[in-house]
N, C-alpha and C. Protein backbone atom coordinates (compact mmCIF):
# COMPACT_ATOMS: atom_id res chain seq x y z
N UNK A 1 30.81 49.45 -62.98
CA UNK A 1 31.96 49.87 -63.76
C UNK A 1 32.90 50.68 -62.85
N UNK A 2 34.26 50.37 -62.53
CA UNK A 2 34.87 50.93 -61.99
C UNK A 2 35.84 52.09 -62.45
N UNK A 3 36.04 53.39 -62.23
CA UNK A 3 36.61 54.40 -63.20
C UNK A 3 37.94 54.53 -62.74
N UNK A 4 38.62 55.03 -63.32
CA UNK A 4 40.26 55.68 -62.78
C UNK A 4 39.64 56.31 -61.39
N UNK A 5 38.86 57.26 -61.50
CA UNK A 5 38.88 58.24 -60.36
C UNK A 5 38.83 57.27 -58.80
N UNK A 6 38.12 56.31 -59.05
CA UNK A 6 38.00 55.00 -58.15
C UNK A 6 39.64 54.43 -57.81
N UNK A 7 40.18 54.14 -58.63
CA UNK A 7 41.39 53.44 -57.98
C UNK A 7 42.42 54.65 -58.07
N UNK A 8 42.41 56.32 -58.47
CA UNK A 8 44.00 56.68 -58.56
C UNK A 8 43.96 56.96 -57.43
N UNK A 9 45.65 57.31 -57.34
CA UNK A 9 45.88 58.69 -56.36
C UNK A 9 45.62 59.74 -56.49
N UNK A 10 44.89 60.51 -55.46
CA UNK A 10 44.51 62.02 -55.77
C UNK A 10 45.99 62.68 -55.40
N UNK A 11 45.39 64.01 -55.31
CA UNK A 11 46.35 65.12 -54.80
C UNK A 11 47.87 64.62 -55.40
N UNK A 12 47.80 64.71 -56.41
CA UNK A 12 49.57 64.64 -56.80
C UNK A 12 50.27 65.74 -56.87
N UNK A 13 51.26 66.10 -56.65
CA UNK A 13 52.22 67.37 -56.72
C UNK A 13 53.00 67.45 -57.96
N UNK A 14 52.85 68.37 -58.92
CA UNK A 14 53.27 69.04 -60.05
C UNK A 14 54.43 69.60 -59.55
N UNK A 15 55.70 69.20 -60.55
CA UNK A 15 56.65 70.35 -60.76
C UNK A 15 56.39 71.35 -61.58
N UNK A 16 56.43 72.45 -61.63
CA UNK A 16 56.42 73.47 -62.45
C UNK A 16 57.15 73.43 -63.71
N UNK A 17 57.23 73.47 -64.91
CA UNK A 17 58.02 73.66 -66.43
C UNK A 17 59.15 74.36 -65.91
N UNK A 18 59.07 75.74 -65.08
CA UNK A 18 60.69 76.16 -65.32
C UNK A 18 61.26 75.68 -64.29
N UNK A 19 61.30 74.65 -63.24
CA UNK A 19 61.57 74.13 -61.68
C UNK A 19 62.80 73.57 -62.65
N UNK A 20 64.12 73.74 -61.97
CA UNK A 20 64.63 72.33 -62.41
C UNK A 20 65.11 71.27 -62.31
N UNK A 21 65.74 70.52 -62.68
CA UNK A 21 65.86 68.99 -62.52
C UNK A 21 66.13 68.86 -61.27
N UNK A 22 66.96 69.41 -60.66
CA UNK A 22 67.68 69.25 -59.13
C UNK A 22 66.48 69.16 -58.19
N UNK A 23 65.60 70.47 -58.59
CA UNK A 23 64.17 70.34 -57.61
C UNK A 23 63.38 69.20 -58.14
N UNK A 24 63.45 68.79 -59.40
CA UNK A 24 61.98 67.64 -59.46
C UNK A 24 63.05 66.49 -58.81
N UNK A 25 63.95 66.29 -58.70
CA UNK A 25 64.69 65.19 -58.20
C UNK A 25 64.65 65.14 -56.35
N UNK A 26 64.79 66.40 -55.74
CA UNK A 26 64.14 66.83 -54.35
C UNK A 26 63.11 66.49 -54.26
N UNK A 27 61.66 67.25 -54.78
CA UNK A 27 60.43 66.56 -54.75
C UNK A 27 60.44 65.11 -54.90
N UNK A 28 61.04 64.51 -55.87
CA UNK A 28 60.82 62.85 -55.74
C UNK A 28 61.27 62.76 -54.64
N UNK A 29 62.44 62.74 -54.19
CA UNK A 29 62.92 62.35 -52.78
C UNK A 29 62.04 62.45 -51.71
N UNK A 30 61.57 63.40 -51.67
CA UNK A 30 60.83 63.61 -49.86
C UNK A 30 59.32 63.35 -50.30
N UNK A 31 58.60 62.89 -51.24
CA UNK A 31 57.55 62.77 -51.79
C UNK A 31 57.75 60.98 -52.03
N UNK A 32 58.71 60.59 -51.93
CA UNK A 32 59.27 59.35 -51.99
C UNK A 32 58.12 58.61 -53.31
N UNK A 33 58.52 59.38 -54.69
CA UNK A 33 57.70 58.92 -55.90
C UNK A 33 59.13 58.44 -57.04
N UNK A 34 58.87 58.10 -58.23
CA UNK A 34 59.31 57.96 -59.43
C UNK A 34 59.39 58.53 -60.47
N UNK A 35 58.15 59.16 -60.29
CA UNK A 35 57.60 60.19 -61.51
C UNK A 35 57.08 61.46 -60.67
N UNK A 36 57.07 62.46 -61.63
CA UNK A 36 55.87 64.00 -61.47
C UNK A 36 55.42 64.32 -62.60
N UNK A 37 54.24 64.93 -62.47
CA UNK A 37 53.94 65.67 -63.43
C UNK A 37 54.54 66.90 -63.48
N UNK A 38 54.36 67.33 -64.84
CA UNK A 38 55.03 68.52 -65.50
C UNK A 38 54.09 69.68 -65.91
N UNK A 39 53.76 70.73 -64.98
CA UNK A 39 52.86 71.63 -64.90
C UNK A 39 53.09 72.59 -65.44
N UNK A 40 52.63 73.15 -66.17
CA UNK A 40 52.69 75.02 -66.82
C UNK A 40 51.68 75.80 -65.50
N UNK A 41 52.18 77.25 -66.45
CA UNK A 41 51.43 78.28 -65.38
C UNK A 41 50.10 78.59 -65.49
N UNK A 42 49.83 77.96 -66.38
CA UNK A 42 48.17 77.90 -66.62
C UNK A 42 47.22 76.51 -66.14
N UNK A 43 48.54 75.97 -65.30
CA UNK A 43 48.15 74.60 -63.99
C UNK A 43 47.65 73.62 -65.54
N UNK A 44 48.01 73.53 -66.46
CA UNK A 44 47.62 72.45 -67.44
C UNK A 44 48.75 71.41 -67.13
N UNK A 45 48.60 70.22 -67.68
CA UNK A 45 49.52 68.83 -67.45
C UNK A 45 50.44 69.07 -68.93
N UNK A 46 51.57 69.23 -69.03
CA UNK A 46 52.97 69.28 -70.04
C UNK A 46 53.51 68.37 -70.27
N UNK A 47 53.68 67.24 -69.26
CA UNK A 47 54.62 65.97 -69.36
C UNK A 47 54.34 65.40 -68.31
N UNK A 48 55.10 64.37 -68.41
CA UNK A 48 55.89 63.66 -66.88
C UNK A 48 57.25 63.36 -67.33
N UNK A 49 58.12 63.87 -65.95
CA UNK A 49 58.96 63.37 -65.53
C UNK A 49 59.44 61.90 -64.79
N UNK A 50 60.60 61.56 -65.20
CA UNK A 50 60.75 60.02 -64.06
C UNK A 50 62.22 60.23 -63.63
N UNK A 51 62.35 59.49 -62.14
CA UNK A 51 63.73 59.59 -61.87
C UNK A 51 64.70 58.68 -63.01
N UNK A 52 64.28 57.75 -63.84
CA UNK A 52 65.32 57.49 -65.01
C UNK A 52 65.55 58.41 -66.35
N UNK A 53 64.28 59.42 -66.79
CA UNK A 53 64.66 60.54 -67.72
C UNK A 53 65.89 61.13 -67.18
N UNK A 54 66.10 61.81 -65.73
CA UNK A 54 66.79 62.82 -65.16
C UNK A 54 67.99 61.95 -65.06
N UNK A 55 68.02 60.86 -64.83
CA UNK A 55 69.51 60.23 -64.75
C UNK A 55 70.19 59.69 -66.44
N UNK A 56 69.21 59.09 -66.84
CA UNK A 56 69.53 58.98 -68.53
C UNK A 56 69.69 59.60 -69.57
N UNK A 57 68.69 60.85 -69.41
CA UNK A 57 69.02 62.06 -70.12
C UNK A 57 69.63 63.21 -69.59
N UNK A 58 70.10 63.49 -68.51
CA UNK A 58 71.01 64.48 -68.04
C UNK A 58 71.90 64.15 -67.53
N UNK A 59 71.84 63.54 -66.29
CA UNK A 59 73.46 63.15 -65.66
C UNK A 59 74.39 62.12 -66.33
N UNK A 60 73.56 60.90 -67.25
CA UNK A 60 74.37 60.20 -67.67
C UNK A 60 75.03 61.25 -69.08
N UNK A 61 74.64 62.29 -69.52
CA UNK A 61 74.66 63.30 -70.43
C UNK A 61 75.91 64.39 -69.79
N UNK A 62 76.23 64.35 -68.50
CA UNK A 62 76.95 65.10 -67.89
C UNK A 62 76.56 66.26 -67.51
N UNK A 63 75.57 66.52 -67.75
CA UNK A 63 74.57 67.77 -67.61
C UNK A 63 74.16 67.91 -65.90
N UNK A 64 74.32 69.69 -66.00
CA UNK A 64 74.26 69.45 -64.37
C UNK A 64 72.62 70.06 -64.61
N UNK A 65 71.85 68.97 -63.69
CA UNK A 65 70.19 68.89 -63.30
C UNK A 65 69.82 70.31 -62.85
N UNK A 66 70.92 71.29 -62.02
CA UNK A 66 70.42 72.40 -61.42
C UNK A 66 70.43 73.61 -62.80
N UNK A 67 70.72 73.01 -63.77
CA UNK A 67 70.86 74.12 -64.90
C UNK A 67 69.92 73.12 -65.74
N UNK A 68 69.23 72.63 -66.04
CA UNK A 68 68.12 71.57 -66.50
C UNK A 68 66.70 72.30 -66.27
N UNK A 69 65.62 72.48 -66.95
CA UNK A 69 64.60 72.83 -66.86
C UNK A 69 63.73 71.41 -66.50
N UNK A 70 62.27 71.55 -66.24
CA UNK A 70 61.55 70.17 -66.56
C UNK A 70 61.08 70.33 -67.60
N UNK A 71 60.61 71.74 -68.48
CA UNK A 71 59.94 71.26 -69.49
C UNK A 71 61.04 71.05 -71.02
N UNK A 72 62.49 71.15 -70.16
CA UNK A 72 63.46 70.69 -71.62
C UNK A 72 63.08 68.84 -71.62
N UNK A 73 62.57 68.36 -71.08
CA UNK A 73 62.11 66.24 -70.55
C UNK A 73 60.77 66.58 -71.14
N UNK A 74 59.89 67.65 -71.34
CA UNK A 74 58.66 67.53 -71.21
C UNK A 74 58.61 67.37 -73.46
N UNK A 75 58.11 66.15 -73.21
CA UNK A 75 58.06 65.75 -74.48
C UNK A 75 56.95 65.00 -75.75
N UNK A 76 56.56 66.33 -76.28
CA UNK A 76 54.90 65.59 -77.13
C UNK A 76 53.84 65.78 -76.07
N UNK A 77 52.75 65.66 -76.71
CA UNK A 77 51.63 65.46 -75.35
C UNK A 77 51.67 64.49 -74.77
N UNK A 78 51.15 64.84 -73.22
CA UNK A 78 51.31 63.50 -72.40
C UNK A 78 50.10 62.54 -72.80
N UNK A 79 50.20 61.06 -71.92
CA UNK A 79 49.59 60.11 -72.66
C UNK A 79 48.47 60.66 -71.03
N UNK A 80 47.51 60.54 -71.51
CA UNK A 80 46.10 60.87 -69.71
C UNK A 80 45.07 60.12 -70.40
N UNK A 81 44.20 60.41 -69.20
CA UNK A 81 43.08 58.97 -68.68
C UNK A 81 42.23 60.48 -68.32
N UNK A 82 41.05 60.01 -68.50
CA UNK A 82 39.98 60.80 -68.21
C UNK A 82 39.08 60.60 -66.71
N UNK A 83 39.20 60.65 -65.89
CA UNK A 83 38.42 60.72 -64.75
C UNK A 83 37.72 59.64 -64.53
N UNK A 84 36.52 59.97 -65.18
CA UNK A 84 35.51 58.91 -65.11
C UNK A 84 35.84 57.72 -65.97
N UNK A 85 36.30 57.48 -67.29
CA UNK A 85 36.74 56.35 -67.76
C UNK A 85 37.27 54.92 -67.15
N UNK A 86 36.37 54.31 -67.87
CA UNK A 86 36.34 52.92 -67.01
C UNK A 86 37.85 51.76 -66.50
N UNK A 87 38.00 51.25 -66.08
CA UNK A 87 39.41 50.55 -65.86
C UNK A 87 39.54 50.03 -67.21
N UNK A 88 38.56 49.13 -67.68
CA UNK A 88 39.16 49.05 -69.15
C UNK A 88 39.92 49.73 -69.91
N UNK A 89 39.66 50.75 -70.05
CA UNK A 89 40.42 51.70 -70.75
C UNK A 89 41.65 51.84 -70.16
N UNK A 90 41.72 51.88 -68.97
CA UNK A 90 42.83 52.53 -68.13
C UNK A 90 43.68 51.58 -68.70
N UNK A 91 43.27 49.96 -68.96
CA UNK A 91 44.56 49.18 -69.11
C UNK A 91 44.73 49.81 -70.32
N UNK A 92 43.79 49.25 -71.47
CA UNK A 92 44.09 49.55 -72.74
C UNK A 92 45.15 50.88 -73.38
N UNK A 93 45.11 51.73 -72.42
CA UNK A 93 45.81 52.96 -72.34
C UNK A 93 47.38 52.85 -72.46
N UNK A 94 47.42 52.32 -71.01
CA UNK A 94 48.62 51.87 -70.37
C UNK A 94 49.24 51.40 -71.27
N UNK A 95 48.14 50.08 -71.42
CA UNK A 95 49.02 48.40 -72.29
C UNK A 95 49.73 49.57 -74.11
N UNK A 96 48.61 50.10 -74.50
CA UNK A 96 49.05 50.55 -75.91
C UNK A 96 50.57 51.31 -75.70
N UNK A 97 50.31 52.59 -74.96
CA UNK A 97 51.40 53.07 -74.82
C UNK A 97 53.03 52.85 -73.60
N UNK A 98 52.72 52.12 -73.33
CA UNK A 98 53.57 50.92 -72.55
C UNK A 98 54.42 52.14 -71.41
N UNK A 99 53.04 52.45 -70.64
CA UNK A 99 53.33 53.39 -69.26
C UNK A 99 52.83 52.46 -68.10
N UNK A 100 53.71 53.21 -67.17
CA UNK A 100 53.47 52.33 -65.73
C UNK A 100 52.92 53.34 -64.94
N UNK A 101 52.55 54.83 -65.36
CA UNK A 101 52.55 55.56 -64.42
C UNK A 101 51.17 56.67 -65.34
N UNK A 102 49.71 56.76 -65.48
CA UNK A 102 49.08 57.37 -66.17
C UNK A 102 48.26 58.42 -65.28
N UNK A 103 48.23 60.34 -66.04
CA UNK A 103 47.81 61.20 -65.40
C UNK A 103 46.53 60.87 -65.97
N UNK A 104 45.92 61.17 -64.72
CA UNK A 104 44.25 61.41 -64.72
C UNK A 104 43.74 63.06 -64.86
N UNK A 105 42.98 63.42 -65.49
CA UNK A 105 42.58 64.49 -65.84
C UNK A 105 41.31 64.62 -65.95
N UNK A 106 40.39 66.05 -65.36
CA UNK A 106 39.12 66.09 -65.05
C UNK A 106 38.59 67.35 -65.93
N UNK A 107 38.54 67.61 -67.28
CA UNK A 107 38.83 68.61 -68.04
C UNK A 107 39.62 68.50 -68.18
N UNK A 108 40.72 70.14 -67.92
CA UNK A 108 42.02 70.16 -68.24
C UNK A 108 43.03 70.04 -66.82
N UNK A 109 41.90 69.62 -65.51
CA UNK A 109 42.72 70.02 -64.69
C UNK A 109 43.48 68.39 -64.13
N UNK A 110 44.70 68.77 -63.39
CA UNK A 110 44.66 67.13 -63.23
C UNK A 110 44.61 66.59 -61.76
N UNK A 111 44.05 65.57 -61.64
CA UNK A 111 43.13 65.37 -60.47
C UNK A 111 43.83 64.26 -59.61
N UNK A 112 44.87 63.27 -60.47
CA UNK A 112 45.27 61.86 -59.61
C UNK A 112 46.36 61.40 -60.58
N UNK A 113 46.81 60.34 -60.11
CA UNK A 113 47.44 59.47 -61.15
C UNK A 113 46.98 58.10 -60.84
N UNK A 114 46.44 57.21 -62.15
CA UNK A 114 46.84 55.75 -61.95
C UNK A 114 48.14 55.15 -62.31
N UNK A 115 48.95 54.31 -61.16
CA UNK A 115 49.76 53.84 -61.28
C UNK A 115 49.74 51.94 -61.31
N UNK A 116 50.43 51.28 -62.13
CA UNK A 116 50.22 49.59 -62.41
C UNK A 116 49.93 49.15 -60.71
N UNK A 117 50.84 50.05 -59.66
CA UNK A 117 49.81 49.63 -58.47
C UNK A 117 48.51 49.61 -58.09
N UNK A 118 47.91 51.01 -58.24
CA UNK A 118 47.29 50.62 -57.71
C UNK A 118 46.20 50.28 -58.78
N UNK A 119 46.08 49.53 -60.31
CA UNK A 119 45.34 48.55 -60.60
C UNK A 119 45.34 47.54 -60.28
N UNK A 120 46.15 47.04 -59.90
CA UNK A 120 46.59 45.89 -59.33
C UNK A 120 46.30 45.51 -58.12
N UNK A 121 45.82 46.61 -57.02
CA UNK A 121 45.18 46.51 -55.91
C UNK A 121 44.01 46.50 -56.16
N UNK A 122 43.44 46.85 -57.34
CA UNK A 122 41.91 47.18 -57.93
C UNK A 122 41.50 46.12 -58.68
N UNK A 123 42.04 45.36 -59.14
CA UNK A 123 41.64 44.08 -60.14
C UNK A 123 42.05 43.25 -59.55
N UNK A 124 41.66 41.70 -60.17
CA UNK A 124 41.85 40.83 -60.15
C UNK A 124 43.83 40.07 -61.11
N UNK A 125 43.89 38.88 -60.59
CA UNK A 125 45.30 39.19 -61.19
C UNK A 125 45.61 39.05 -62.85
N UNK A 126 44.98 38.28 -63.26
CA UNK A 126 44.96 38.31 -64.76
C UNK A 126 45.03 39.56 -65.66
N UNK A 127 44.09 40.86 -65.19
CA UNK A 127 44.24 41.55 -66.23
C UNK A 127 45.54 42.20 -65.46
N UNK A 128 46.06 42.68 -64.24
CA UNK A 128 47.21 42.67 -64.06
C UNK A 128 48.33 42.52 -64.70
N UNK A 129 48.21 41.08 -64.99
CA UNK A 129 49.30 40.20 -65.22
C UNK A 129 49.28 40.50 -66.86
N UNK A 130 48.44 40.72 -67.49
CA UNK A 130 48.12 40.98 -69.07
C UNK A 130 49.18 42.39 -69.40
N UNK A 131 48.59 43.54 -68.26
CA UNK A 131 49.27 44.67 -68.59
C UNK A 131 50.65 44.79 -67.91
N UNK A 132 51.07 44.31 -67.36
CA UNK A 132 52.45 43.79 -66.88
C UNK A 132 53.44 43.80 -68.14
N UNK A 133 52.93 42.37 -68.63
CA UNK A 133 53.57 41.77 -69.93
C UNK A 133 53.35 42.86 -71.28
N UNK A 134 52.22 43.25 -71.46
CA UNK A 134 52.35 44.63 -72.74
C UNK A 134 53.27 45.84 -72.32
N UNK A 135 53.31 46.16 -71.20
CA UNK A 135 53.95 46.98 -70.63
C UNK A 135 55.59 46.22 -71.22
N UNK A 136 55.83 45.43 -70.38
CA UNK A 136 57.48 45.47 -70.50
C UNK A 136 58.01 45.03 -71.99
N UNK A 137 56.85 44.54 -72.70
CA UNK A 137 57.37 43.65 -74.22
C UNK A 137 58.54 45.34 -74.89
C-alpha cells in the first residue's frame, strides 16, 4: 500500500496568516510554486493560497496585494490528507473536492504536499487520467 507520505513533497514553506499577498506572491516566485500553505502562529495549516486566488481575488479586484493579508484568501477548513493514508484515498480526496494541490498532515503538523504530479509519477496512467477528468469536470 502506498501512502501520501511515499509520493509527497516534504519540507513545504508556509506563509504566515498575517504575511501579505505581495510576500506570498514573492515566495511563489523564488520557490518557483503555485500554491502555499497558510500557516497560523500556532504552526497549524489555515488554508492554501494559489497564484490565481491573488490575481482573481485581489488584483483583478484592484486591491493592492501589499495591503492584503493571507488569511483574508484563507477560507473554511482546508481540504488535507493524512500522512499515512493510502493513495486511494489521496485520489478520492482530490477527485471529490476537485484540488490539484493536497496538504499532508501528520497530527496537526504539516509535513508535505501531494500534488496531481507527483501521483502521477507514482501511479500508473489510468487512475491519473480518472483524477485529471474529476478534477477539471
Amino acid at each position: 500500500m502506498t501512502t501520501a507520505r511515499e509520493i509527497m513533497t516534504p519540507d513545504v514553506s508556509c506563509i504566515a496568516e498575517t504575511e501579505s499577498l505581495a510576500e506570498a506572491g514573492r515566495m511563489m516566485a523564488d520557490l518557483d510554486v503555485g500554491s502555499l500553505p497558510i500557516c497560523g502562529d500556532d504552526n497549524r495549516l489555515k488554508g492554501m493560497i494559489t497564484d490565481r486566488d491573488i490575481v482573481i481575488k485581489v488584483v483583478a479586484e484592484r486591491r493592492d496585494p501589499a495591503d492584503v493579508s493571507a488569511s483574508e484568501l484563507a477560507q473554511g477548513k482546508p481540504v488535507t490528507i493524512g500522512a499515512d493514508d493510502d493513495v486511494d484515498e489521496v485520489l478520492r480526496t482530490m477527485a471529490s473536492h476537485k484540488v490539484r494541490r493536497l496538504p499532508v498532515i501528520d497530527g496537526h503538523q504539516l509535513v508535505g504536499i501531494v500534488a496531481v504530479a507527483d501521483v502521477a509519477r507514482a501511479l500508473p496512467d489510468r487512475p491519473v487520467g480518472d483524477l485529471i477528468d474529476a478534477i477539471s469536470r
